[in-house]
N, C-alpha and C. Protein backbone atom coordinates (compact mmCIF):
# COMPACT_ATOMS: atom_id res chain seq x y z
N UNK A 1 25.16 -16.26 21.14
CA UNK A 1 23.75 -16.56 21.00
C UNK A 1 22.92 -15.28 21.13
N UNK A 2 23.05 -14.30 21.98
CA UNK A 2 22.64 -13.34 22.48
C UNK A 2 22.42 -11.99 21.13
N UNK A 3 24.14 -12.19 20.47
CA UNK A 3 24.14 -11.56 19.88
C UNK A 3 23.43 -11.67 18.36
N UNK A 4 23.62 -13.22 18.14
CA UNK A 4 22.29 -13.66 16.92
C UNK A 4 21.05 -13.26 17.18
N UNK A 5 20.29 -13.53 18.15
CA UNK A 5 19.34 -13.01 18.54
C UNK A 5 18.94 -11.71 18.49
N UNK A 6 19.71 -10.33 18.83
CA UNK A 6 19.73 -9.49 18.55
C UNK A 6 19.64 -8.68 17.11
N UNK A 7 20.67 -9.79 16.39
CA UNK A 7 20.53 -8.65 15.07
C UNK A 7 19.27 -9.76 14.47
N UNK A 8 19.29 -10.89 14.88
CA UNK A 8 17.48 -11.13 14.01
C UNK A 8 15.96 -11.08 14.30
N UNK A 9 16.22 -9.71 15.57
CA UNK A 9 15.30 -8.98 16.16
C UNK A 9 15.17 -7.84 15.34
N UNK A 10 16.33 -7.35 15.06
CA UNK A 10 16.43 -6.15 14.38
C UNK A 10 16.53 -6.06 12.74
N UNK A 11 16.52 -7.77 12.16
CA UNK A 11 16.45 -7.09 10.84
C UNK A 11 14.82 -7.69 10.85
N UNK A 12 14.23 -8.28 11.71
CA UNK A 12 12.91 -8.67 11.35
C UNK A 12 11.92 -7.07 11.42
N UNK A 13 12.44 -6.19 12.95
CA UNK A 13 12.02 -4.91 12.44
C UNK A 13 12.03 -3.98 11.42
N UNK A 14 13.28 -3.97 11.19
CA UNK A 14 13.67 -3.17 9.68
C UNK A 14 12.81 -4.04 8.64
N UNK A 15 12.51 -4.87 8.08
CA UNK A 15 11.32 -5.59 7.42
C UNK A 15 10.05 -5.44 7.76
N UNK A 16 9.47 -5.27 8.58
CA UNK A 16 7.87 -5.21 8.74
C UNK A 16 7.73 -3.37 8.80
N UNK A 17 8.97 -2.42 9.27
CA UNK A 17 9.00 -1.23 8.92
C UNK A 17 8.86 -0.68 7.17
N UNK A 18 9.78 -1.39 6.45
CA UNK A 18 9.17 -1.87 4.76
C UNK A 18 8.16 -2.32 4.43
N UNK A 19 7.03 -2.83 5.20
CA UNK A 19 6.16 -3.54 4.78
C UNK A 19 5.68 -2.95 3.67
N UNK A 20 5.49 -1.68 3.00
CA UNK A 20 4.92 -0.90 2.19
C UNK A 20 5.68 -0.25 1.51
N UNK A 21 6.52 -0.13 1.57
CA UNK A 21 7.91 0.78 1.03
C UNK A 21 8.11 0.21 0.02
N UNK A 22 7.92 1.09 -1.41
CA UNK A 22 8.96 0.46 -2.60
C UNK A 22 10.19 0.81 -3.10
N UNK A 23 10.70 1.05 -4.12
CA UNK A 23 12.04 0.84 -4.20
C UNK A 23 12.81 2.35 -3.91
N UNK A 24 12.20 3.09 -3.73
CA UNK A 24 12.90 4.28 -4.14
C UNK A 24 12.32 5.40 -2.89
N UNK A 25 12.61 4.85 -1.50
CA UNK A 25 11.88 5.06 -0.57
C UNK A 25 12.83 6.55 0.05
N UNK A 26 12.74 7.82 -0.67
CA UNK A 26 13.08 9.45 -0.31
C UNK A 26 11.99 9.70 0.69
N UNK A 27 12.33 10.46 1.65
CA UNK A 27 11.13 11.04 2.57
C UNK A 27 10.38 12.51 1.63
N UNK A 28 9.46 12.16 1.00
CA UNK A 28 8.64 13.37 0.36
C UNK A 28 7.14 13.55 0.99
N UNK A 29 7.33 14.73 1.25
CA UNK A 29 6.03 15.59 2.40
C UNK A 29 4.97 14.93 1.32
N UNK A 30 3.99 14.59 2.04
CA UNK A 30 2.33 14.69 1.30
C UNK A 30 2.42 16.27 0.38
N UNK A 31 1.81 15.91 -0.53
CA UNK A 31 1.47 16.71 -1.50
C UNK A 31 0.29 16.78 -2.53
N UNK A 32 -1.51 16.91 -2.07
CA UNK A 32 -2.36 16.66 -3.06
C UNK A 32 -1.82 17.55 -4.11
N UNK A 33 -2.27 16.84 -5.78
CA UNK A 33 -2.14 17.53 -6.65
C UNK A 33 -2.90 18.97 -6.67
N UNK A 34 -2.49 19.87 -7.03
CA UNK A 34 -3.44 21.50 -6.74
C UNK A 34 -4.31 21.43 -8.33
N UNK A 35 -4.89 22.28 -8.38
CA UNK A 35 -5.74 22.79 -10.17
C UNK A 35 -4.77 22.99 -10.83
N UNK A 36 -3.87 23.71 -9.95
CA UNK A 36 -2.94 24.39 -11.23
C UNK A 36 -1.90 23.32 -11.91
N UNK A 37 -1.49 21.64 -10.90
CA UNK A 37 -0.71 20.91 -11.74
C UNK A 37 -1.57 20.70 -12.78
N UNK A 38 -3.00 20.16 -12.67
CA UNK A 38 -3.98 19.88 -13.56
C UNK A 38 -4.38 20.39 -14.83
N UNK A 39 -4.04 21.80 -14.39
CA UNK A 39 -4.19 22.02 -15.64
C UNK A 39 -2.63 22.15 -16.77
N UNK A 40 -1.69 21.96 -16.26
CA UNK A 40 -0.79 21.69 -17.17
C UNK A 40 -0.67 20.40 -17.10
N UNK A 41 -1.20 19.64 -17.37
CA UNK A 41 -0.99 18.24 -17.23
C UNK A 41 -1.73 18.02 -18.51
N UNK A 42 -1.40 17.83 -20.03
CA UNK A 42 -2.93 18.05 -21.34
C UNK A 42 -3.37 16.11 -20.76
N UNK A 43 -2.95 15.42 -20.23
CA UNK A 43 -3.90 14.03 -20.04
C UNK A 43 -4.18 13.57 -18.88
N UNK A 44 -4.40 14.60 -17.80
CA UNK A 44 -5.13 14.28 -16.62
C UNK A 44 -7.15 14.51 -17.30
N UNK A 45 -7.35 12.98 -16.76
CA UNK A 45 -9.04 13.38 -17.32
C UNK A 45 -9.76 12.29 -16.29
N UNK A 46 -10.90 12.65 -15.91
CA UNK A 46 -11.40 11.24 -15.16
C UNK A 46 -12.12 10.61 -16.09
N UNK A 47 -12.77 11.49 -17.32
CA UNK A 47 -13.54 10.29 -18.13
C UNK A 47 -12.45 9.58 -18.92
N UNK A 48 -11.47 9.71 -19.71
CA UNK A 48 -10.61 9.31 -20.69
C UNK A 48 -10.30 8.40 -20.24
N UNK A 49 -10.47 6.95 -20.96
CA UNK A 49 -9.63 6.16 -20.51
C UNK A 49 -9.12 5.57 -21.79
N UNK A 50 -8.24 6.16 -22.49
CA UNK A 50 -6.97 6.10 -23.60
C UNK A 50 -5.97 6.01 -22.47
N UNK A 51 -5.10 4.74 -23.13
CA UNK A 51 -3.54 4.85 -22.19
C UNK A 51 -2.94 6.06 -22.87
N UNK A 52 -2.02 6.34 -21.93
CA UNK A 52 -1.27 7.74 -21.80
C UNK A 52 0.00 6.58 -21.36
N UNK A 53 1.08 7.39 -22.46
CA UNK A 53 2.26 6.83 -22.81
C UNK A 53 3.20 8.04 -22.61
N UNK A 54 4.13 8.23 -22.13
CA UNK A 54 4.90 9.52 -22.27
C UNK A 54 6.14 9.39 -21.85
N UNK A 55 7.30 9.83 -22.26
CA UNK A 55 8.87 9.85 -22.02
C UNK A 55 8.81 10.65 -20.68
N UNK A 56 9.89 9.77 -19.83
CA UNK A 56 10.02 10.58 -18.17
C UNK A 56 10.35 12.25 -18.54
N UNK A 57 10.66 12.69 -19.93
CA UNK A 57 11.27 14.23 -19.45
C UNK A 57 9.83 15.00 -19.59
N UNK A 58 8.83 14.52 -20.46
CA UNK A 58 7.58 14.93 -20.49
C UNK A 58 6.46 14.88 -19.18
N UNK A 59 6.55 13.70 -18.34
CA UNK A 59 6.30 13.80 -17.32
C UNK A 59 6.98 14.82 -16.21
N UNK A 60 8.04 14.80 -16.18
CA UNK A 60 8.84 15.47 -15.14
C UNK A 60 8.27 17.07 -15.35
N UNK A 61 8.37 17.61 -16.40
CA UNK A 61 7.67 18.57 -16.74
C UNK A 61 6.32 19.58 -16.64
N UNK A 62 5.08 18.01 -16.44
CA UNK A 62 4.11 18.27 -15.90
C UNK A 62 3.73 18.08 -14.62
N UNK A 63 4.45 16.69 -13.84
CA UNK A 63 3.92 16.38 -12.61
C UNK A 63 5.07 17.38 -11.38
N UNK A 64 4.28 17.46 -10.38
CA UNK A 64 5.25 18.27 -9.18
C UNK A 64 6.55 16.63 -8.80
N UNK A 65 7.44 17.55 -8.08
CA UNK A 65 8.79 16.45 -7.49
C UNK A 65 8.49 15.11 -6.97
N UNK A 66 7.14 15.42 -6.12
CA UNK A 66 6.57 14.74 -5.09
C UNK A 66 6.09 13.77 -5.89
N UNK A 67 5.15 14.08 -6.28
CA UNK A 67 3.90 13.31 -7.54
C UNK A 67 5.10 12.70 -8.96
N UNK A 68 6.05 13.12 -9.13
CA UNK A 68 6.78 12.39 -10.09
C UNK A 68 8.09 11.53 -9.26
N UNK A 69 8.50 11.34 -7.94
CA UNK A 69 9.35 10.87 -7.41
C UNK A 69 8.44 9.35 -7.41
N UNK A 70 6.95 9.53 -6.65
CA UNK A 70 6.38 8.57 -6.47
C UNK A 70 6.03 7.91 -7.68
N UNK A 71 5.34 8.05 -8.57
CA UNK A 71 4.40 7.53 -9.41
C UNK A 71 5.71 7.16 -11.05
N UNK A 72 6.54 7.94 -11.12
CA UNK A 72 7.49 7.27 -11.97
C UNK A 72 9.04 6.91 -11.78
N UNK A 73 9.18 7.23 -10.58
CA UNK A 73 10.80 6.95 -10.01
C UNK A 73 10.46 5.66 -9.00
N UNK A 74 8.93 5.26 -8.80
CA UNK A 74 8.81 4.06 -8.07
C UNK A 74 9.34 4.72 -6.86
N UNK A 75 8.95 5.91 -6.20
CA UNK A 75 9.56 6.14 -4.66
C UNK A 75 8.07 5.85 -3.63
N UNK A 76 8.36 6.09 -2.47
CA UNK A 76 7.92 6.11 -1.24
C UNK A 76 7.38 7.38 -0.46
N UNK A 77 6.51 8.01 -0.40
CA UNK A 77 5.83 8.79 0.56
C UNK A 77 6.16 8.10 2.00
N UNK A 78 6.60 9.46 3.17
CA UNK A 78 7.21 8.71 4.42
C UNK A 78 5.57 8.46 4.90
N UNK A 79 5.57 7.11 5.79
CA UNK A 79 4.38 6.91 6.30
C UNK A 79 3.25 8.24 7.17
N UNK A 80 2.54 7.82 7.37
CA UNK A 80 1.36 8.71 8.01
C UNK A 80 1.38 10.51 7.87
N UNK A 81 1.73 10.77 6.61
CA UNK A 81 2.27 11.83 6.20
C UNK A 81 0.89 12.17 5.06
N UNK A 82 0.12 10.79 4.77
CA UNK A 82 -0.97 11.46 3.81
C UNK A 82 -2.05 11.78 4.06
N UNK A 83 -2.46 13.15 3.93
CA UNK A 83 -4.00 13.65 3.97
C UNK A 83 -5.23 12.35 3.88
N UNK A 84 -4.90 11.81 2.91
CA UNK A 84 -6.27 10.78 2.72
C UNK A 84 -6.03 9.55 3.98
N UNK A 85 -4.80 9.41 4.38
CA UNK A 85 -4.99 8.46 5.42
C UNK A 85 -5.79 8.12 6.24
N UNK A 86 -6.69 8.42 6.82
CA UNK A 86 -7.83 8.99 7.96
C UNK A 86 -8.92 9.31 7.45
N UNK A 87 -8.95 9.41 5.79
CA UNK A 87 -10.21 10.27 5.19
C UNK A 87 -11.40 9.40 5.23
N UNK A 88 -12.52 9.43 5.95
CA UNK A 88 -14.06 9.29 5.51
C UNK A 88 -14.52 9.90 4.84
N UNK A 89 -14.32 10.67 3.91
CA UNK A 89 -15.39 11.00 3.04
C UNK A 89 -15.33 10.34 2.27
N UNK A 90 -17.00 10.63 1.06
CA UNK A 90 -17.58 9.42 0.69
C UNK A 90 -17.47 10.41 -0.99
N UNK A 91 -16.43 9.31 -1.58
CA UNK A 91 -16.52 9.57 -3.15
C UNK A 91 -15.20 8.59 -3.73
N UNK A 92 -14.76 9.09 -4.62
CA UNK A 92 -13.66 8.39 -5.72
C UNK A 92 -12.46 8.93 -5.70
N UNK A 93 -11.60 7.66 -5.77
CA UNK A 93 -9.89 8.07 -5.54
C UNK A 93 -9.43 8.30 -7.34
N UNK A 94 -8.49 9.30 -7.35
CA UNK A 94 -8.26 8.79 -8.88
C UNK A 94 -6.41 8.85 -9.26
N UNK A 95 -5.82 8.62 -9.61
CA UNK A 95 -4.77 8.89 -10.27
C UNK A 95 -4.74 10.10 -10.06
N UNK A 96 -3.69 10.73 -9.49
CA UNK A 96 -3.05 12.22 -9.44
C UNK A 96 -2.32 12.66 -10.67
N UNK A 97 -1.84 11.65 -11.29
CA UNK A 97 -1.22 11.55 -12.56
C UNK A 97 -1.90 11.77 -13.75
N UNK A 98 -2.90 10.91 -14.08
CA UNK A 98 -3.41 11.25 -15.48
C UNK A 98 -5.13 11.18 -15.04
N UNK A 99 -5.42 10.93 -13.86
CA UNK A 99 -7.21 11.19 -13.65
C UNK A 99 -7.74 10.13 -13.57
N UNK A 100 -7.38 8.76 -13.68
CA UNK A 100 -7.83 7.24 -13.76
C UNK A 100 -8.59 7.25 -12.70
N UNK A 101 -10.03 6.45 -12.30
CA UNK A 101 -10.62 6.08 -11.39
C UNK A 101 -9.93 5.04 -10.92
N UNK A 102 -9.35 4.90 -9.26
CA UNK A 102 -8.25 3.86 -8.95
C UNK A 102 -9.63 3.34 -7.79
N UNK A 103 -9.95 3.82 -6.86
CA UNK A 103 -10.51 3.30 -5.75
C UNK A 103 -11.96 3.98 -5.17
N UNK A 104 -12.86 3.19 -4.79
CA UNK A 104 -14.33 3.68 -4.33
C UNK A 104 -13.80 3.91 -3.26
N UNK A 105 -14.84 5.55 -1.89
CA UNK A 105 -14.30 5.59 -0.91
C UNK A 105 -15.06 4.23 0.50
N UNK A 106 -15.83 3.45 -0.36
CA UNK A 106 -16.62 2.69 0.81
C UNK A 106 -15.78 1.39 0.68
N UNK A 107 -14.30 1.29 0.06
CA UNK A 107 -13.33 0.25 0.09
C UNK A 107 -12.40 0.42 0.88
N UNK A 108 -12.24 1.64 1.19
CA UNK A 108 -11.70 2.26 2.35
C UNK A 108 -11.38 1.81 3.58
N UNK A 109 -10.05 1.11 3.88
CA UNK A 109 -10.09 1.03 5.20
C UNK A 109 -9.34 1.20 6.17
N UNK A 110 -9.33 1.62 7.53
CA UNK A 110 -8.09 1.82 8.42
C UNK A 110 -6.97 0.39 8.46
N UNK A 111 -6.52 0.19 7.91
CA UNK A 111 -4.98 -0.87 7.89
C UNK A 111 -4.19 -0.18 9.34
N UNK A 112 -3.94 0.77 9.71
CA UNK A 112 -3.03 1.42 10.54
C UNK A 112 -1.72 1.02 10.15
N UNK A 113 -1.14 1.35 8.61
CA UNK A 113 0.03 0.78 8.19
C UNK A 113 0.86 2.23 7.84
N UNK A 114 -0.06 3.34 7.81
CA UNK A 114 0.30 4.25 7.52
C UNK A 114 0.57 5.00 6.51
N UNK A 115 -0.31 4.46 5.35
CA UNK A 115 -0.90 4.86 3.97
C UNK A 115 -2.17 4.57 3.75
N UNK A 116 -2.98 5.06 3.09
CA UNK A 116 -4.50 4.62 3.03
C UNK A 116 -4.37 3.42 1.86
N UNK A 117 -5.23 2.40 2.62
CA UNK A 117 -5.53 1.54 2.18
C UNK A 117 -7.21 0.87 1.61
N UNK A 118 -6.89 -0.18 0.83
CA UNK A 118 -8.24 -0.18 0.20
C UNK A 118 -8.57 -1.94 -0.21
N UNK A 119 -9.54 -2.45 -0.20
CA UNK A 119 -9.62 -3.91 -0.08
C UNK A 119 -9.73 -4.11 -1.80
N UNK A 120 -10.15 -3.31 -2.79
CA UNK A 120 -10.39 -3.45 -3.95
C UNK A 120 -10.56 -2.45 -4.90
N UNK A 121 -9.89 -2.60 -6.17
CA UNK A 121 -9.84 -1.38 -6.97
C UNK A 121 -11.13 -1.17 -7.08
N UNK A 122 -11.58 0.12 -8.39
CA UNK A 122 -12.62 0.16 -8.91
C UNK A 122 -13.27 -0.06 -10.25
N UNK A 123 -12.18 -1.07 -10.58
CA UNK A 123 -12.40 -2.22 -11.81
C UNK A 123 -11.25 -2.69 -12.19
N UNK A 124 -11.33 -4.06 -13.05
CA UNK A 124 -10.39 -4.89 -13.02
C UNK A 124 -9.10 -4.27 -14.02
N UNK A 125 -9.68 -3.46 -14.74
CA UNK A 125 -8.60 -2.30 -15.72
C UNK A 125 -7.86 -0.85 -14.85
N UNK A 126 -8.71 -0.81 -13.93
CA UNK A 126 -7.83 0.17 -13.25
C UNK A 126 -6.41 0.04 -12.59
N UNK A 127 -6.26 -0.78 -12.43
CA UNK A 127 -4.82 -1.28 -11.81
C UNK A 127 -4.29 -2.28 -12.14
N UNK A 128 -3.06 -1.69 -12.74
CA UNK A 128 -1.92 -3.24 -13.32
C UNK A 128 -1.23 -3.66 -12.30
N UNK A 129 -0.41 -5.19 -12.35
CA UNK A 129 0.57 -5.38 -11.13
C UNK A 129 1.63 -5.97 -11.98
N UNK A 130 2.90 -6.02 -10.95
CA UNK A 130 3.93 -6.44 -11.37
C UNK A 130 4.58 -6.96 -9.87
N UNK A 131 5.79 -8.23 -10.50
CA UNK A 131 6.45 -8.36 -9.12
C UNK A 131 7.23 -7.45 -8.62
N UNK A 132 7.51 -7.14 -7.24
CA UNK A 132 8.56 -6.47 -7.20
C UNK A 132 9.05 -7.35 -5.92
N UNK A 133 10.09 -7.76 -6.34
CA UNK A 133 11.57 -8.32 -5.10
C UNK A 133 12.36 -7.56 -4.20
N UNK A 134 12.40 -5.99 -4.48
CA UNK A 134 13.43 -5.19 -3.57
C UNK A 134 13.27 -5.63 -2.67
N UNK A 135 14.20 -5.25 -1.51
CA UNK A 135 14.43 -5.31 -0.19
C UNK A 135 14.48 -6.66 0.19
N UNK A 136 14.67 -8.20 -0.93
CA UNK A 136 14.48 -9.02 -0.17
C UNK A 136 13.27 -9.64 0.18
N UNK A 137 11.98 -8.93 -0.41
CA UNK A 137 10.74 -9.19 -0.18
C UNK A 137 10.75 -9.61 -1.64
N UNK A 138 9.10 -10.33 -1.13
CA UNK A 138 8.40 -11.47 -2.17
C UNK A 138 7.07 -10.36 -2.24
N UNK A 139 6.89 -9.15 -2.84
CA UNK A 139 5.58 -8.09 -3.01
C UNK A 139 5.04 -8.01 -4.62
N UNK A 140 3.91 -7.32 -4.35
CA UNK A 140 3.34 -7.60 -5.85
C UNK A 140 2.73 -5.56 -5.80
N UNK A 141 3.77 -4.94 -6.83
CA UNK A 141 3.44 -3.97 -7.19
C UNK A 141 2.60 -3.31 -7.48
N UNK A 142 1.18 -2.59 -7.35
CA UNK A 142 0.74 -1.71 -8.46
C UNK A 142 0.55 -0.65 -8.93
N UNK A 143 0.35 -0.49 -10.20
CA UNK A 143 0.37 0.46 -11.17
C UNK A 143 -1.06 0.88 -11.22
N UNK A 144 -1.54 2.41 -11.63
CA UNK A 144 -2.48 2.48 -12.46
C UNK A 144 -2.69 2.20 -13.71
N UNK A 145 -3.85 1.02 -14.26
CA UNK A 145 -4.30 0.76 -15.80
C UNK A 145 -3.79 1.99 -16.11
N UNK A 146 -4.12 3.13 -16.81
CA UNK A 146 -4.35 4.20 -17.81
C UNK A 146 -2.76 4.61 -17.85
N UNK A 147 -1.31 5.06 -16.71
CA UNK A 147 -0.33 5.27 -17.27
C UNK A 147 0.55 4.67 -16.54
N UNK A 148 0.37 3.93 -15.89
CA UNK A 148 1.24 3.02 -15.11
C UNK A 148 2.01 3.64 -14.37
N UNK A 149 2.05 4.39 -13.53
CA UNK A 149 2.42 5.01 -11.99
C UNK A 149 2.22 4.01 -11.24
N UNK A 150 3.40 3.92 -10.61
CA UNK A 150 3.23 3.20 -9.72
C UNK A 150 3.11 4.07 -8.59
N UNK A 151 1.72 3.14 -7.33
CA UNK A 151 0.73 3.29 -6.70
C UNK A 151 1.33 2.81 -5.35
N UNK A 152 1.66 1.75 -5.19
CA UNK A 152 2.20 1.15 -4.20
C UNK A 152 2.31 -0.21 -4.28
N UNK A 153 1.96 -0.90 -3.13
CA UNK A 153 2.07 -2.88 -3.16
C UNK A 153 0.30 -2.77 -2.79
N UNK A 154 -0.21 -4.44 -3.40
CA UNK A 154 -1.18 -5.21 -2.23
C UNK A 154 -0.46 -5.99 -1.92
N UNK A 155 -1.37 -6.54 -0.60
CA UNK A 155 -0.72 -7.58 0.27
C UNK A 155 -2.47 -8.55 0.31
N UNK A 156 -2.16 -9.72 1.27
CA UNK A 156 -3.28 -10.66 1.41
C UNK A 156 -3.56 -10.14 2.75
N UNK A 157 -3.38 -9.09 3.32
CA UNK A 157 -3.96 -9.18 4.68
C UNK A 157 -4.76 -8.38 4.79
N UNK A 158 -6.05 -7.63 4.01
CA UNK A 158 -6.92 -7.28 3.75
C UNK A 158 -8.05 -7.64 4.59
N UNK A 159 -9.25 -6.98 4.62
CA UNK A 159 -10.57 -7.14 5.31
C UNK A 159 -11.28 -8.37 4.35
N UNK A 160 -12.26 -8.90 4.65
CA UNK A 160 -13.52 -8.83 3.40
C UNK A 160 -13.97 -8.14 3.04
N UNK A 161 -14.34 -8.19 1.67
CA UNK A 161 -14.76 -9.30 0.74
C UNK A 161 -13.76 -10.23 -0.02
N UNK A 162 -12.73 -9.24 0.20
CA UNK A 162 -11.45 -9.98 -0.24
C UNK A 162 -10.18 -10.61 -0.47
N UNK A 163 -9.86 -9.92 1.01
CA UNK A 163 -8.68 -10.45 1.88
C UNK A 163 -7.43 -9.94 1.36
N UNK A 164 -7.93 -8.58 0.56
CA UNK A 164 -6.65 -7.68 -0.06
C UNK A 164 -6.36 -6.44 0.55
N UNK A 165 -5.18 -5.86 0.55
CA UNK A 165 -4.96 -4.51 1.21
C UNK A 165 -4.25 -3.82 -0.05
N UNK A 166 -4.52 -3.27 -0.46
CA UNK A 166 -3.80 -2.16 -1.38
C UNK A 166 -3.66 -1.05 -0.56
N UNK A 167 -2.33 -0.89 -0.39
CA UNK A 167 -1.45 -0.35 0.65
C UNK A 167 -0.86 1.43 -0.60
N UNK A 168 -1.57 2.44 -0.78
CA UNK A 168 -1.26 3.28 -1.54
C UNK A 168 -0.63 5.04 -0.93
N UNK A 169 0.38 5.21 -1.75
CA UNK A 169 1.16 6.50 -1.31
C UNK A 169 -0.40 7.50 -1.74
N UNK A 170 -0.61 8.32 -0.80
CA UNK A 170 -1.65 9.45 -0.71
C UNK A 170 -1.11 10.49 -1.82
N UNK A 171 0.48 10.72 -1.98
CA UNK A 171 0.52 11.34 -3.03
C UNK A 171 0.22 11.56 -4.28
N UNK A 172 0.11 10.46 -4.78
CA UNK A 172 -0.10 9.83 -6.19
C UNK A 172 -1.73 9.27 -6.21
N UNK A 173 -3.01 10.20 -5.25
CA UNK A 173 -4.13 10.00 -5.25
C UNK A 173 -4.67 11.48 -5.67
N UNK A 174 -5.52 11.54 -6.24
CA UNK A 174 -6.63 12.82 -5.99
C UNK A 174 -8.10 12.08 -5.65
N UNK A 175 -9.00 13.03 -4.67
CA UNK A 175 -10.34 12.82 -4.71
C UNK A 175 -10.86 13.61 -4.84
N UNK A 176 -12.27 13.20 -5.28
CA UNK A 176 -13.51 14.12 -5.47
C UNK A 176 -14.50 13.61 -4.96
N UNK A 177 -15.22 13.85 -3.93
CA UNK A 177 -16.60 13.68 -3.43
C UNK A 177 -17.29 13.81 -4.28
N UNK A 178 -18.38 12.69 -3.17
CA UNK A 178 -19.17 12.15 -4.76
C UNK A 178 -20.55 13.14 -5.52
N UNK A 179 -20.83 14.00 -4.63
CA UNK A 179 -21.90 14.85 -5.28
C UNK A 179 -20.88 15.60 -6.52
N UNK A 180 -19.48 16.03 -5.78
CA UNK A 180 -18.86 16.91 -6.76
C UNK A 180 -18.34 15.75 -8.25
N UNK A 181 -18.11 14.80 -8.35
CA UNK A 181 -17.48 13.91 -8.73
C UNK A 181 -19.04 13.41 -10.04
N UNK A 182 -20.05 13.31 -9.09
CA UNK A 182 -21.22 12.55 -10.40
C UNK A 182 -21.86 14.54 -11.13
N UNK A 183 -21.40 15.60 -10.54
CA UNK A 183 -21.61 16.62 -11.50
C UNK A 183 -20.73 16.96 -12.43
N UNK A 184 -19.54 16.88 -12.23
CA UNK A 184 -18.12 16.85 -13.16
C UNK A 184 -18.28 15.88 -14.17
N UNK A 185 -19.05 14.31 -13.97
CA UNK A 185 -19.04 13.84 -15.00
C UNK A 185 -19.86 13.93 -16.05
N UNK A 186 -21.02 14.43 -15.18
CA UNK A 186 -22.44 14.52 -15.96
C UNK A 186 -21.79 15.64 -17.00
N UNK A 187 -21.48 16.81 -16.64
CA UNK A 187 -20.92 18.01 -17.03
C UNK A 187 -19.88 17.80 -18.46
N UNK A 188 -19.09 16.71 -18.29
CA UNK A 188 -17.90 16.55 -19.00
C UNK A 188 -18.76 15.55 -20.22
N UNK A 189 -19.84 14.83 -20.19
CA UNK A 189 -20.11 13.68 -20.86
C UNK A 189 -21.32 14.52 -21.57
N UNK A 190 -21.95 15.47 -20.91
CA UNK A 190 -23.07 16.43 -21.90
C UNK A 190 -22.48 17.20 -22.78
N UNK A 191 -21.01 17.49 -23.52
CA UNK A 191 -20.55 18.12 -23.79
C UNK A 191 -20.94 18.36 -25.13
C-alpha cells in the first residue's frame, strides 16, 4: 500500500513539473534574438503579415540553436531561465522567428509557472492551436499565425477576462517597448 502510494505521489509530481513542457523538452539557456539574427533572417518583419512557409534546412540556417530547437523542433526552454519572465515593461511581444505581433504587455501576468505568461493573444490570427497528447497529457498547443513556431501550451487556469494562461518559452519572444515599437512602425509604414 505504502509503496502504491509512493510512486503515485511521484508520478503526480513528475506531471504538474510538465505542466508546460512540450515535446522536445532539451535544457536551452534563454536566448533573446540579437539584430544580428534579424537581420539574416529576409522574413522577420513586425508589419508583414504574409505567412512565411520555409523548409527546416532554411530555417536552421537563419534562426540561432536555441530559437530553432524551440519554435521548430517543438522543444522546451528550462523553466525560469527567461528574461521576459518578470518583465513589466509596457509594449509588444512578437515572434522571435518571423516578427508576428503574439502578445500586448498589459496581458501580462505572473502565473509563477516559470515562463511568462499571458491571458490573451493580440488577435484572433496571431496564434494557431493544435492538440498535443505527449506525456500523457490532454494540452492544446500554440503556434504563431504568420509561421507556425511553436510557442508553447494554453491552459484554462488563467486570470480574467478570460480564464486563459498562455504559458510561452521567452525564447521564441522578442519585445519592443511601446514608444520604441509605435516609432518603428510609423517609420516602416511612411515608407
Amino acid at each position: 500500500m505504502k509503496f502504491t502510494f509512493f510512486y503515485s505521489v511521484l508520478i503526480l509530481c513528475t506531471l504538474s513539473v510538465q505542466g508546460c513542457y512540450s515535446q522536445n523538452n532539451k535544457s536551452v539557456k534563454q536566448s533573446v534574438m540579437d539584430s544580428s539574427t534579424k537581420k539574416k533572417n529576409p522574413v522577420y518583419s513586425n508589419t508583414d503579415s504574409t505567412k512565411v512557409v520555409l523548409a527546416d534546412e532554411e530555417w536552421k540556417k537563419i534562426l540561432s540553436p536555441e530559437v530553432y530547437n524551440v519554435a521548430r523542433q517543438k522543444g522546451t526552454e528550462r523553466p525560469y531561465t527567461s528574461a521576459f519572465e518578470h518583465s513589466t515593461e509596457i509594449g509588444t511581444y512578437y515572434c522571435a522567428v518571423c516578427g508576428n505581433a503574439l502578445f500586448k504587455s498589459d496581458t501580462k501576468f505572473e502565473s509563477g509557472c516559470g515562463w511568462p505568461s499571458f491571458y490573451e493573444p493580440i488577435s484572433k490570427g496571431s496564434i494557431i492551436y493544435a492538440k498535443d497528447n505527449t506525456y500523457g497529457m490532454s494540452r492544446t498547443e500554440v503556434m504563431c499565425g504568420r509561421c507556425k513556431s511553436h510557442l508553447g501550451h494554453v491552459f484554462d487556469d488563467g486570470p480574467p477576462p478570460t480564464g486563459l494562461r498562455y504559458c510561452i518559452n521567452g525564447v521564441v519572444l522578442d519585445f519592443t517597448k511601446a514608444q520604441e515599437a509605435e516609432k518603428k512602425y510609423n517609420t516602416e509604414n511612411n515608407k
